[in-house]
Protein backbone atom coordinates (compact mmCIF):
# COMPACT_ATOMS: atom_id res chain seq x y z
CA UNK A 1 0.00 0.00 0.00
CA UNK A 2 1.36 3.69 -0.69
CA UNK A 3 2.31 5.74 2.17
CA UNK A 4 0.29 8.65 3.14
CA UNK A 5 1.02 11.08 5.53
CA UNK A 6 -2.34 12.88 5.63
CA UNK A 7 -5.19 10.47 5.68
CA UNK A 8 -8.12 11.11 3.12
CA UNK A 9 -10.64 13.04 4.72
CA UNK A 10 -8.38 14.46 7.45
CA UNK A 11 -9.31 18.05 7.69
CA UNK A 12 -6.71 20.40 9.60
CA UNK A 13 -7.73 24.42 10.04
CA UNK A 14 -4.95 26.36 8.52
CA UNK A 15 -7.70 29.38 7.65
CA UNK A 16 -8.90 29.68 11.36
CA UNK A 17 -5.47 30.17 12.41
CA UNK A 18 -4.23 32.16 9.39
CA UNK A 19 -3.85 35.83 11.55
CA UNK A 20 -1.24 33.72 14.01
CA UNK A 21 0.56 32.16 10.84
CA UNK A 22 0.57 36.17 9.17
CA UNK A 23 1.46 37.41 12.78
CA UNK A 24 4.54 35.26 13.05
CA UNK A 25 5.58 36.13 9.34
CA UNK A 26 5.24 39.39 10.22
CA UNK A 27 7.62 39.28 13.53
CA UNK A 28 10.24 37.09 11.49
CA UNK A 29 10.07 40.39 9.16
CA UNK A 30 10.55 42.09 11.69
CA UNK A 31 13.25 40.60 13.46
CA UNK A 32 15.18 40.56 9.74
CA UNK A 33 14.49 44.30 9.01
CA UNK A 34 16.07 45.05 12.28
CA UNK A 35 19.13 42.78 11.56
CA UNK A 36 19.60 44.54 8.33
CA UNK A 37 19.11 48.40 9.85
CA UNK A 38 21.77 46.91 12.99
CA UNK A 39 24.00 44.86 11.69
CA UNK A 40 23.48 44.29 7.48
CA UNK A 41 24.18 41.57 5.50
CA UNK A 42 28.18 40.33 5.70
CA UNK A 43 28.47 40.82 1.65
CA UNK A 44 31.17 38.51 -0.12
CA UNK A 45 34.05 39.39 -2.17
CA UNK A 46 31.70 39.32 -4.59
CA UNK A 47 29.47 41.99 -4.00
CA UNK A 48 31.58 44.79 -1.88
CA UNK A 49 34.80 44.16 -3.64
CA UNK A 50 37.99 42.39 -2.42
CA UNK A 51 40.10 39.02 -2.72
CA UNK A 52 39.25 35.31 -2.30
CA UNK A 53 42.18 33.25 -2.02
CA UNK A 54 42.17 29.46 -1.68
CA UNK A 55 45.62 28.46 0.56
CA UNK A 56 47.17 24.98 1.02
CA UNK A 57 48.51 23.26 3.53
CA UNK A 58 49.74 19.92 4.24
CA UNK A 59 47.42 17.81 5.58
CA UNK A 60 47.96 16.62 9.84
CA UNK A 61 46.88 18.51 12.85
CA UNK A 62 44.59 20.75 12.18
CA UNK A 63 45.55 24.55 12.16
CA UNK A 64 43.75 27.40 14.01
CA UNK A 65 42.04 29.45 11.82
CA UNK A 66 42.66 32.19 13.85
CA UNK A 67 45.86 31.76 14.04
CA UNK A 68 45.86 32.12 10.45
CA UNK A 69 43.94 35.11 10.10
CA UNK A 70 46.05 37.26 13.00
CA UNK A 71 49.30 36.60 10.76
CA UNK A 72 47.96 37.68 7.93
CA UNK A 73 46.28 41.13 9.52
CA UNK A 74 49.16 42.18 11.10
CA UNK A 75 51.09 41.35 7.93
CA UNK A 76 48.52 43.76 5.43
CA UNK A 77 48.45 46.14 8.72
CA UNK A 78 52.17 46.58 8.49
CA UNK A 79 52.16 46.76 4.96
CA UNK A 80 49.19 49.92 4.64
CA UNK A 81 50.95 52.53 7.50
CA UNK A 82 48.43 53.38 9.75
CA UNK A 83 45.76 52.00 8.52
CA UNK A 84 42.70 50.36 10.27
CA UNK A 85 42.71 46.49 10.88
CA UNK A 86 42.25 45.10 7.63
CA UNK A 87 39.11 42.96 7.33
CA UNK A 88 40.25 39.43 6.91
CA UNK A 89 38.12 36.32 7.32
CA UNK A 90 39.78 32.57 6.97
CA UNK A 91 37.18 29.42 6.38
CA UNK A 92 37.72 25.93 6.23
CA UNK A 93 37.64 24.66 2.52
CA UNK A 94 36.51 21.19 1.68
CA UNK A 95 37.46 20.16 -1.58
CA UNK A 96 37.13 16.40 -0.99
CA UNK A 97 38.92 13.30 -1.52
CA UNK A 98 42.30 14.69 -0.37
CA UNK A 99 41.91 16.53 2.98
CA UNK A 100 43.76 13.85 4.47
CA UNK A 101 47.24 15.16 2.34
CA UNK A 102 46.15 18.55 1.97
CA UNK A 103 44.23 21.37 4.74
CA UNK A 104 42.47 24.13 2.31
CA UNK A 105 41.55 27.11 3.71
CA UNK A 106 39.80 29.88 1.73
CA UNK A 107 40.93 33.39 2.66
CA UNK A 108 38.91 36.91 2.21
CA UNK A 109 40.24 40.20 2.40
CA UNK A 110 38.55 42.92 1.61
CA UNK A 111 41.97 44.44 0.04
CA UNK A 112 41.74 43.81 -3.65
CA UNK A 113 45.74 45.45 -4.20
CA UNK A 114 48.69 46.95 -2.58
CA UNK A 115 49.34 49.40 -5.08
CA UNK A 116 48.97 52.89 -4.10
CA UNK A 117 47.82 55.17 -6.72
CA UNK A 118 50.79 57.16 -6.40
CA UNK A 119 52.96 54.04 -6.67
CA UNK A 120 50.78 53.12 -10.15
CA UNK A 121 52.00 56.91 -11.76
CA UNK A 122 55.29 56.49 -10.63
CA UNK A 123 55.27 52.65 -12.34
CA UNK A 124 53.52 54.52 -15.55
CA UNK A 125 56.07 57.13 -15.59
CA UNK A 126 58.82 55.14 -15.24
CA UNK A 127 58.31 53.01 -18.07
CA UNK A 128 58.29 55.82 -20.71
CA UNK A 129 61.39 57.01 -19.06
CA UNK A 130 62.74 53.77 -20.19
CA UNK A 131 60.98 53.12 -22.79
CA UNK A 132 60.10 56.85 -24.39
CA UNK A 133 57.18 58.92 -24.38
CA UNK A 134 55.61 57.47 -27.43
CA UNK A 135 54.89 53.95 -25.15
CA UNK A 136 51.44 54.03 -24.21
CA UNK A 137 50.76 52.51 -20.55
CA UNK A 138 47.20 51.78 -19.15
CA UNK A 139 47.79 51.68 -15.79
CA UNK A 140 45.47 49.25 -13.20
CA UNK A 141 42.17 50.59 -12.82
CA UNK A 142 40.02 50.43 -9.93
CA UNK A 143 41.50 48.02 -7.31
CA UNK A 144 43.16 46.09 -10.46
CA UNK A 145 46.93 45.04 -10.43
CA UNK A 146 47.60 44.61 -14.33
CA UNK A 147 49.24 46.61 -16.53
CA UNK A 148 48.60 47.19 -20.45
CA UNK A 149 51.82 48.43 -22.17
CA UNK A 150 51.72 49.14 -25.55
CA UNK A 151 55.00 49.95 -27.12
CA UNK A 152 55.59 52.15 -30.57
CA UNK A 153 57.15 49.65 -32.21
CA UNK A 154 58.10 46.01 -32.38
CA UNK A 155 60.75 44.42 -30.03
CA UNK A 156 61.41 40.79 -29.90
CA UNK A 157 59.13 39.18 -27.09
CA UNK A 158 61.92 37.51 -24.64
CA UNK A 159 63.61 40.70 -24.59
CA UNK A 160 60.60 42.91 -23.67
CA UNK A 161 59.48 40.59 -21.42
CA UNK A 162 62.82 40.45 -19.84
CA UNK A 163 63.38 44.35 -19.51
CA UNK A 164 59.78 44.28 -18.71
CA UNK A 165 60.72 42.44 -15.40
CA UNK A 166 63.75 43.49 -14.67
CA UNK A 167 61.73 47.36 -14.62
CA UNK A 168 58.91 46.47 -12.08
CA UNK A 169 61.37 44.59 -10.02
CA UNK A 170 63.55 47.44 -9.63
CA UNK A 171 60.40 49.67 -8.58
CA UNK A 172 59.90 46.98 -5.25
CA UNK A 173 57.88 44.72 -6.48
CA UNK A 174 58.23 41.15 -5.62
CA UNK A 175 56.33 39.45 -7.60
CA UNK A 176 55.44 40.33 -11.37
CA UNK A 177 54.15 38.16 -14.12
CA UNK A 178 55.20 39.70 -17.80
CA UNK A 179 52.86 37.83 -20.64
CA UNK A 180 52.76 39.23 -24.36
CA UNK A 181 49.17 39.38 -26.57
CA UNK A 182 50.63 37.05 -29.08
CA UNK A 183 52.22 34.32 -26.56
CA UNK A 184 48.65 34.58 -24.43
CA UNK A 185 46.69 33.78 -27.64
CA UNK A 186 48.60 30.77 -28.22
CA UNK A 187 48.58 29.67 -25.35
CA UNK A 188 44.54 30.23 -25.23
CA UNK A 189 44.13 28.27 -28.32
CA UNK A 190 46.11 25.16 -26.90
CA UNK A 191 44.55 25.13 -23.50
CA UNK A 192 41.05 25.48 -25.58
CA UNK A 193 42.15 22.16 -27.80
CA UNK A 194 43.37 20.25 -24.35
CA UNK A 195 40.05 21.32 -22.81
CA UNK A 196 37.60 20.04 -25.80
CA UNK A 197 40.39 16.62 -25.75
CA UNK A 198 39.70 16.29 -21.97
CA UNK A 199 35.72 16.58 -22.20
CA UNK A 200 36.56 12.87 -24.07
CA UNK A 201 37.37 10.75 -21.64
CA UNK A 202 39.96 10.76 -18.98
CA UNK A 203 42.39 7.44 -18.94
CA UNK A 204 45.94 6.56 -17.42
CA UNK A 205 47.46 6.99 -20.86
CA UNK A 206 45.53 10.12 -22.47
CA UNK A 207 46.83 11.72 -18.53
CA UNK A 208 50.17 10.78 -19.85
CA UNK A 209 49.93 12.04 -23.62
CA UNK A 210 48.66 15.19 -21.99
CA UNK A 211 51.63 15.75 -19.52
CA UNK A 212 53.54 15.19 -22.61
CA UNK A 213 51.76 18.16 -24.98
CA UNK A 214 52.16 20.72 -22.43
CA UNK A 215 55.70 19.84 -22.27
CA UNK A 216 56.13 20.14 -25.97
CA UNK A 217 53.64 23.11 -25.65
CA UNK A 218 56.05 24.61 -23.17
CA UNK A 219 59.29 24.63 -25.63
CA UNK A 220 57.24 25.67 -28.97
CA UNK A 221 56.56 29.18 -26.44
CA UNK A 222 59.84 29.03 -25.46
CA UNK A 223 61.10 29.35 -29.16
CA UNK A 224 58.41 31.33 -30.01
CA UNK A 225 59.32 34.00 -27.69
CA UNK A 226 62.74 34.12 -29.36
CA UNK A 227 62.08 34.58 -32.76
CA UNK A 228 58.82 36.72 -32.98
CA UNK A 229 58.53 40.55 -31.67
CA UNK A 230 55.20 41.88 -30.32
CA UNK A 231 53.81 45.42 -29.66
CA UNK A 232 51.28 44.63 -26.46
CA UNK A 233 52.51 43.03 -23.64
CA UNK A 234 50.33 43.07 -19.80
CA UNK A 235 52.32 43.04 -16.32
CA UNK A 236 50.42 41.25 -13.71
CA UNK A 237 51.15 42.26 -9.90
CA UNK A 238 50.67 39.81 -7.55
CA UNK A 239 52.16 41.31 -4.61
CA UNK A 240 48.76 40.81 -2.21
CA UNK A 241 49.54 37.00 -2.77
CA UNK A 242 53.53 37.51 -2.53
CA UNK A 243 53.08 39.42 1.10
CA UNK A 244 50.53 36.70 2.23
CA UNK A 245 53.23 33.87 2.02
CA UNK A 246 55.39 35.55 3.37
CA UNK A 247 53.76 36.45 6.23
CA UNK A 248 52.92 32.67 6.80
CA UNK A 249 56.09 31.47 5.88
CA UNK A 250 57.79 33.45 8.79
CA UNK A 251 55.47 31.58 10.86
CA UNK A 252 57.87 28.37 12.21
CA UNK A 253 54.01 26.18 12.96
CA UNK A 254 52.46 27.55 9.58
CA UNK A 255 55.40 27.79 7.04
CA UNK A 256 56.59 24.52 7.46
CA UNK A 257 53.28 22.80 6.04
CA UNK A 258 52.18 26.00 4.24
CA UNK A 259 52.31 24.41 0.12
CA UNK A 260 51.01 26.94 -2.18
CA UNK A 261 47.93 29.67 -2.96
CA UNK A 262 46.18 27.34 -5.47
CA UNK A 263 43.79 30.41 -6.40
CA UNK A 264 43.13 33.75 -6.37
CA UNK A 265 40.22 36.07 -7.18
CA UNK A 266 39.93 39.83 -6.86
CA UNK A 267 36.55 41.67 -7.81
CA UNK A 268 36.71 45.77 -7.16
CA UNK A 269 34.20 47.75 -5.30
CA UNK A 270 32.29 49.21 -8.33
CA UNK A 271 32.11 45.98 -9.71
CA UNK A 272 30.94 43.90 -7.04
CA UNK A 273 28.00 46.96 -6.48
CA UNK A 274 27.32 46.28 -9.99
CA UNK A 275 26.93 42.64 -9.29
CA UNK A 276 24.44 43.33 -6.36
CA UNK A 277 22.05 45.43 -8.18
CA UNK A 278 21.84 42.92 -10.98
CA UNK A 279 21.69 40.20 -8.64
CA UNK A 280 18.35 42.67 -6.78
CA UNK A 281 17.19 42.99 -10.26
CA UNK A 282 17.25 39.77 -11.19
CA UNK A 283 14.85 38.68 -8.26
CA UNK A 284 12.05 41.76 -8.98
CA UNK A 285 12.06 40.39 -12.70
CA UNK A 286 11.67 37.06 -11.97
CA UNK A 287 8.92 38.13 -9.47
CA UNK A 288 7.39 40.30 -12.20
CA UNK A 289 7.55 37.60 -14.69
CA UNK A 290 5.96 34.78 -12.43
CA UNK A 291 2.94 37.36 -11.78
CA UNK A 292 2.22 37.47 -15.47
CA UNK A 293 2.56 33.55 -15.46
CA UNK A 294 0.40 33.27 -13.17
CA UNK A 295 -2.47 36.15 -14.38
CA UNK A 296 -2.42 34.03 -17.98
CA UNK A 297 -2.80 30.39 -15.96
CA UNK A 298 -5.12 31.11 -13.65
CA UNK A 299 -7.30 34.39 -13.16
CA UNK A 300 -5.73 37.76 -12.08
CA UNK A 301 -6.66 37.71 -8.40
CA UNK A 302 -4.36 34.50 -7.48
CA UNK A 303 -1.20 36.47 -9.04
CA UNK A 304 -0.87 38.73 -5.92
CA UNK A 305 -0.72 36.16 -3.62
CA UNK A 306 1.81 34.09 -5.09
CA UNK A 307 3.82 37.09 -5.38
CA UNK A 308 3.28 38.42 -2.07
CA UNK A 309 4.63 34.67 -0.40
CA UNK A 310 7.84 34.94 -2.81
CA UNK A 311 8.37 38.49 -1.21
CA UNK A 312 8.14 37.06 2.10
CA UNK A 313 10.36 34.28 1.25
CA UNK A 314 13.15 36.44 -0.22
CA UNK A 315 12.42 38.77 3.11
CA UNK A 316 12.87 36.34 5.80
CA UNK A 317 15.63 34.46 3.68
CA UNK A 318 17.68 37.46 3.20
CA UNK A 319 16.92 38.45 7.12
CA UNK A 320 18.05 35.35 8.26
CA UNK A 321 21.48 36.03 6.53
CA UNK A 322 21.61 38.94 8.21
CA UNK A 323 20.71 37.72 11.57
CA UNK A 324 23.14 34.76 10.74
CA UNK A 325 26.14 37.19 9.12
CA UNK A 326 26.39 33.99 6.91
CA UNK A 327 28.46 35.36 3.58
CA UNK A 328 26.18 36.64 1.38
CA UNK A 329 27.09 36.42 -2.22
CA UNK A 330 26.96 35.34 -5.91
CA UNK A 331 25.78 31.53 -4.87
CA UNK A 332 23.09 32.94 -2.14
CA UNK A 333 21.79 34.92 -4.90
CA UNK A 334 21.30 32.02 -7.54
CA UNK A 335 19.98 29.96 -4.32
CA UNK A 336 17.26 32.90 -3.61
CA UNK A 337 16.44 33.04 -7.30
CA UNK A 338 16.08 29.15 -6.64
CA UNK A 339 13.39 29.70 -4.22
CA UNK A 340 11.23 31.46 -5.60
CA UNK A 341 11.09 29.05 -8.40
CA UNK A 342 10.69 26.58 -5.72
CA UNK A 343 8.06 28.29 -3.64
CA UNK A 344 6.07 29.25 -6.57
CA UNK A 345 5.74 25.68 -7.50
CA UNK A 346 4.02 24.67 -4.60
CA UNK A 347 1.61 27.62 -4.60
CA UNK A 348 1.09 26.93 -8.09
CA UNK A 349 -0.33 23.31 -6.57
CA UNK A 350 -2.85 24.89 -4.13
CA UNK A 351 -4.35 27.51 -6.59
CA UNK A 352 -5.06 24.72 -8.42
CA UNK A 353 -6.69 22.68 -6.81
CA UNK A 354 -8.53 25.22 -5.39
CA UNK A 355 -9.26 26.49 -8.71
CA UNK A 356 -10.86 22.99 -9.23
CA UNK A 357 -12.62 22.98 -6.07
CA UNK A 358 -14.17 26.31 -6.63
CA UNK A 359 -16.33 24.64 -9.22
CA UNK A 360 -16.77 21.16 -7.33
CA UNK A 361 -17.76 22.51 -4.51
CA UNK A 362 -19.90 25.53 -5.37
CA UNK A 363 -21.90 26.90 -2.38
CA UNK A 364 -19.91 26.38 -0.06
CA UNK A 365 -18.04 29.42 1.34
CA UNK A 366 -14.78 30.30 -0.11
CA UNK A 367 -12.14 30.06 3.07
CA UNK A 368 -13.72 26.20 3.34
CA UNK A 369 -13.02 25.47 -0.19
CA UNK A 370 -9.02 27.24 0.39
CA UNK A 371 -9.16 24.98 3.65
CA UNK A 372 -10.30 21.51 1.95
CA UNK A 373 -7.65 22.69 -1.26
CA UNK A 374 -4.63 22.79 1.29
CA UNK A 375 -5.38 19.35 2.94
CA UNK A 376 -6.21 17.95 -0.13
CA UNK A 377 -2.37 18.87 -1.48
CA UNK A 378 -0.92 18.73 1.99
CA UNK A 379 0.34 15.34 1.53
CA UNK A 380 2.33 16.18 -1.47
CA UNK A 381 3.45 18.89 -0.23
CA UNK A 382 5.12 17.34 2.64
CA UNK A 383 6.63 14.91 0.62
CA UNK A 384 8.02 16.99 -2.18
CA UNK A 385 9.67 19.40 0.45
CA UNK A 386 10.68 16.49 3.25
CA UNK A 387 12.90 14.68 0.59
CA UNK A 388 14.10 17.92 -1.38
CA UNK A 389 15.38 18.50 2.57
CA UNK A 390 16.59 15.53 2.99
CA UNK A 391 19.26 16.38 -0.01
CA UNK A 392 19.62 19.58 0.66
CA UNK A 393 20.53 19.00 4.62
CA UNK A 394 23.04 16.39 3.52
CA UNK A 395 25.09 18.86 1.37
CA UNK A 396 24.65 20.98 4.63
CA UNK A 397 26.46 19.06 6.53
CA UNK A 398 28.60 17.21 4.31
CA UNK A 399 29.47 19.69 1.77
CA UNK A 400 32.52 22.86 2.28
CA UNK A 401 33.03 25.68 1.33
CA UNK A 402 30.81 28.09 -0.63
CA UNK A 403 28.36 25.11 -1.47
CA UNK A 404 27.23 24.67 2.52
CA UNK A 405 26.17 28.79 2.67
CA UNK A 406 24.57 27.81 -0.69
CA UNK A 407 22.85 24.74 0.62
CA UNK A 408 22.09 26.55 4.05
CA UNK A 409 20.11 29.09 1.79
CA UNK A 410 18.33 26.69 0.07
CA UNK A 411 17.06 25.00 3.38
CA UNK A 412 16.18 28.14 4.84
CA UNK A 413 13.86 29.22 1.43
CA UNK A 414 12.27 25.65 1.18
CA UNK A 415 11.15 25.84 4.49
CA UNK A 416 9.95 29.53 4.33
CA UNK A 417 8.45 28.66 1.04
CA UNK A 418 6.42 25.68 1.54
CA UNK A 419 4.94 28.01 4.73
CA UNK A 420 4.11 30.61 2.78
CA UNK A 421 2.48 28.87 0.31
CA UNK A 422 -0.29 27.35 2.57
CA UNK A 423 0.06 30.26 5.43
CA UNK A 424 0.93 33.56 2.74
CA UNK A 425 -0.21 33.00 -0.62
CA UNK A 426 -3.85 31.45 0.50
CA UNK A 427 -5.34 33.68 3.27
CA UNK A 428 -3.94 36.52 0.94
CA UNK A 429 -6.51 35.29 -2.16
CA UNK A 430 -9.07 34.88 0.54
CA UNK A 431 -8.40 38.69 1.29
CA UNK A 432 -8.74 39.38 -2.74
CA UNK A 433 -11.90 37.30 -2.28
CA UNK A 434 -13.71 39.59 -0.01
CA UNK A 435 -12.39 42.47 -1.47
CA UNK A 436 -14.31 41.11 -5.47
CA UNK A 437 -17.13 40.33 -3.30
CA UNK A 438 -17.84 43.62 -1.25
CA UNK A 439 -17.35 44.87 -4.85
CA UNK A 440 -20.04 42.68 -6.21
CA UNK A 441 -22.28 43.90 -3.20
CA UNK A 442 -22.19 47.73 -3.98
């Protein structure tokens, strides 16, 4: 026999009790408004600018995070005179399958460079005192540590890239990565082939054959930068990632397991802003668009209310990250825009059926006919939800990384959602309701 949770018949009153459900909804409002006003949403690199590096270290005891994090303060405190206490957060990373061999650790700062913009005109100015006026250099723009040199005429590439060095070396810098246009393109077009070889198959000998085309790859450059000249050429700093080691490496406990910074990603201020009103904009249009959905499908007076309970989802869901200081970025975004697909779903279910019940049970009054709709879908509703939970709760606590703040949003909105739809979306029709009917009346 199939399971059921909710027995045929079973009638439950979720319409008598709707103005406790709505007061609740409207404290957990409350309570998120008030975390946003106090303390705001603790915005990712990817939204208020800043660096995300991933940092390796060999796998044993495990290291204090803390630990971590004050090295690399006092390090970026030390290196901005007088400055405030950077902002620095460290995180476990779970990549899995090697933790065992390797600790990860991913590592924000909301520092996206260490050039000054007085160091960036002195860089500018002197490369055309080596180079001559004519040389046209773009120098990094907003929080940006790359340089686009364009020279007035052609110079063979290993030289350039050679002086290029030996120049931004001489002005301090550590650590400075010289590519040229043409080398870059090549080496896009071979990594583009490998990529399209890879998507294939993987085996022990096609591993092999690869290691041995890169190697080959490698040399044809090497030549390649001897005997062609070039015009364009960019100068990547990486002296945020250079400081970093060495601040860790100085560090007897930490340096001796620290292995490498296996990636690195910097977004600037303006950019991540850009990013958050998109991201905003991207939830009123899909809100928009699911009201016009829902208009065509059903009848005018249900779109509100579905609309209304995706509002209140995205509300308490982004309160909750407040409340929580839980990283909001990018991934919470796409896990928001999730929801409401999510949420929409199962109110989509209800108005249905209580579309059909309006004309199987006509005479009867209209908060009965919500009430006998819910009950009717409660039982799939709990077990669409209960086992989208149960997968979602399991990359909760199994997953790392950016994928459990994703996962923990996704729990959060399900939850939220699948309330709103029975204790938002339905007493707010039955509101519509009586507002058509007074109508009629007068």
């Amino acid at each position: 026999m199939p399971i059921t949770f909710i027995k045929p018949g079973t009638t439950i009153e979720f319409m008598n009790r709707r103005t406790i459900f709505m007061g609740l909804s409207a404290l957990l409002i409350l309570a998120g408004l008030i975390g946003l006003v106090t303390r705001g949403l603790n915005l990712g690199v990817d939204f208020k600018g800043g660096t995300k590096l991933v940092i390796a270290f060999k796998g044993g005891e495990h290291i204090d995070r803390e630990e971590i994090r004050k090295v690399v303060v006092a390090r970026f405190k030390e290196l901005q005179a007088g400055g405030g206490d950077p902002q620095v957060e460290v995180q476990d990373f779970y990549s899995g399958g090697d933790e065992e061999q390797v600790q990860r650790y991913v590592l924000y700062t909301e520092l996206v460079t260490l050039l000054s913009e007085q160091q960036k005109e002195t860089i500018a100015a002197a490369v055309k005192g080596r180079f001559g006026e004519e040389t046209m250099v773009n120098p990094p723009a907003e929080g940006g540590d790359q340089f686009f040199i364009t020279f007035a005429t052609e110079a063979p590439i290993a030289q350039r890239l050679g002086e290029l060095d030996t120049l931004f070396k001489e002005q301090g810098l550590e650590r400075v990565v010289v590519d040229s246009d043409k080398v870059r393109d090549l080496s896009l077009e071979f990594f583009k082939e490998a990529n399209l070889e890879q998507g294939e198959g993987e085996s022990a000998e096609k591993m092999l054959a690869q290691i041995e085309a890169e190697e080959q790859f490698n040399v044809r450059v090497e030549e390649f930068k001897k005997v062609n000249t070039d015009l364009s050429f960019t100068v990547r700093i990486e002296e945020l990632n250079a400081k970093m080691e060495e601040a860790i490496r100085q560090v007897p406990a930490l340096g001796e397991r620290f292995l490498a910074v296996e990636s690195s990603t910097s977004v600037s201020p303006s950019v991540g802003s850009d990013l958050l009103n998109n991201g905003l904009l991207a939830m009123v249009y899909a809100c928009l668009g699911i009201l016009l959905y829902i208009a065509l499908r059903f009848d005018f007076k249900y779109g509100p209310g579905a609309v209304i309970a995706l509002i209140h989802d995205a509300f308490i869901t982004i309160g909750i990250f407040a409340l929580t200081q839980v990283p909001f970025s990018l991934p919470i975004v796409a896990a928001i825009l999730t929801i409401i697909g999510y949420s929409v779903n199962d109110t989509i279910i209800v108005f249905d059926r209580i579309r059909e019940n309006v004309e199987k049970l006509k005479g009867m009054a209209f908060d009965r006919i919500i009430n006998t709709a819910i009950n009717e879908t409660l039982s799939r509703t709990i077990l669409t939800s209960g086992t989208t939970l149960l997968v979602v709760f399991s990359v909760l606590l199994l997953g790392g990384g950016l994928i459990r703040d994703f996962a923990f949003a996704l729990a959060v909105g399900i939850i939220v959602g699948t309330y709103s739809s029975i204790f938002i979306a339905s007493p707010f029709l039955l509101w519509l309701h009586g507002l058509g009917a007074e109508k009629s009346k007068a």
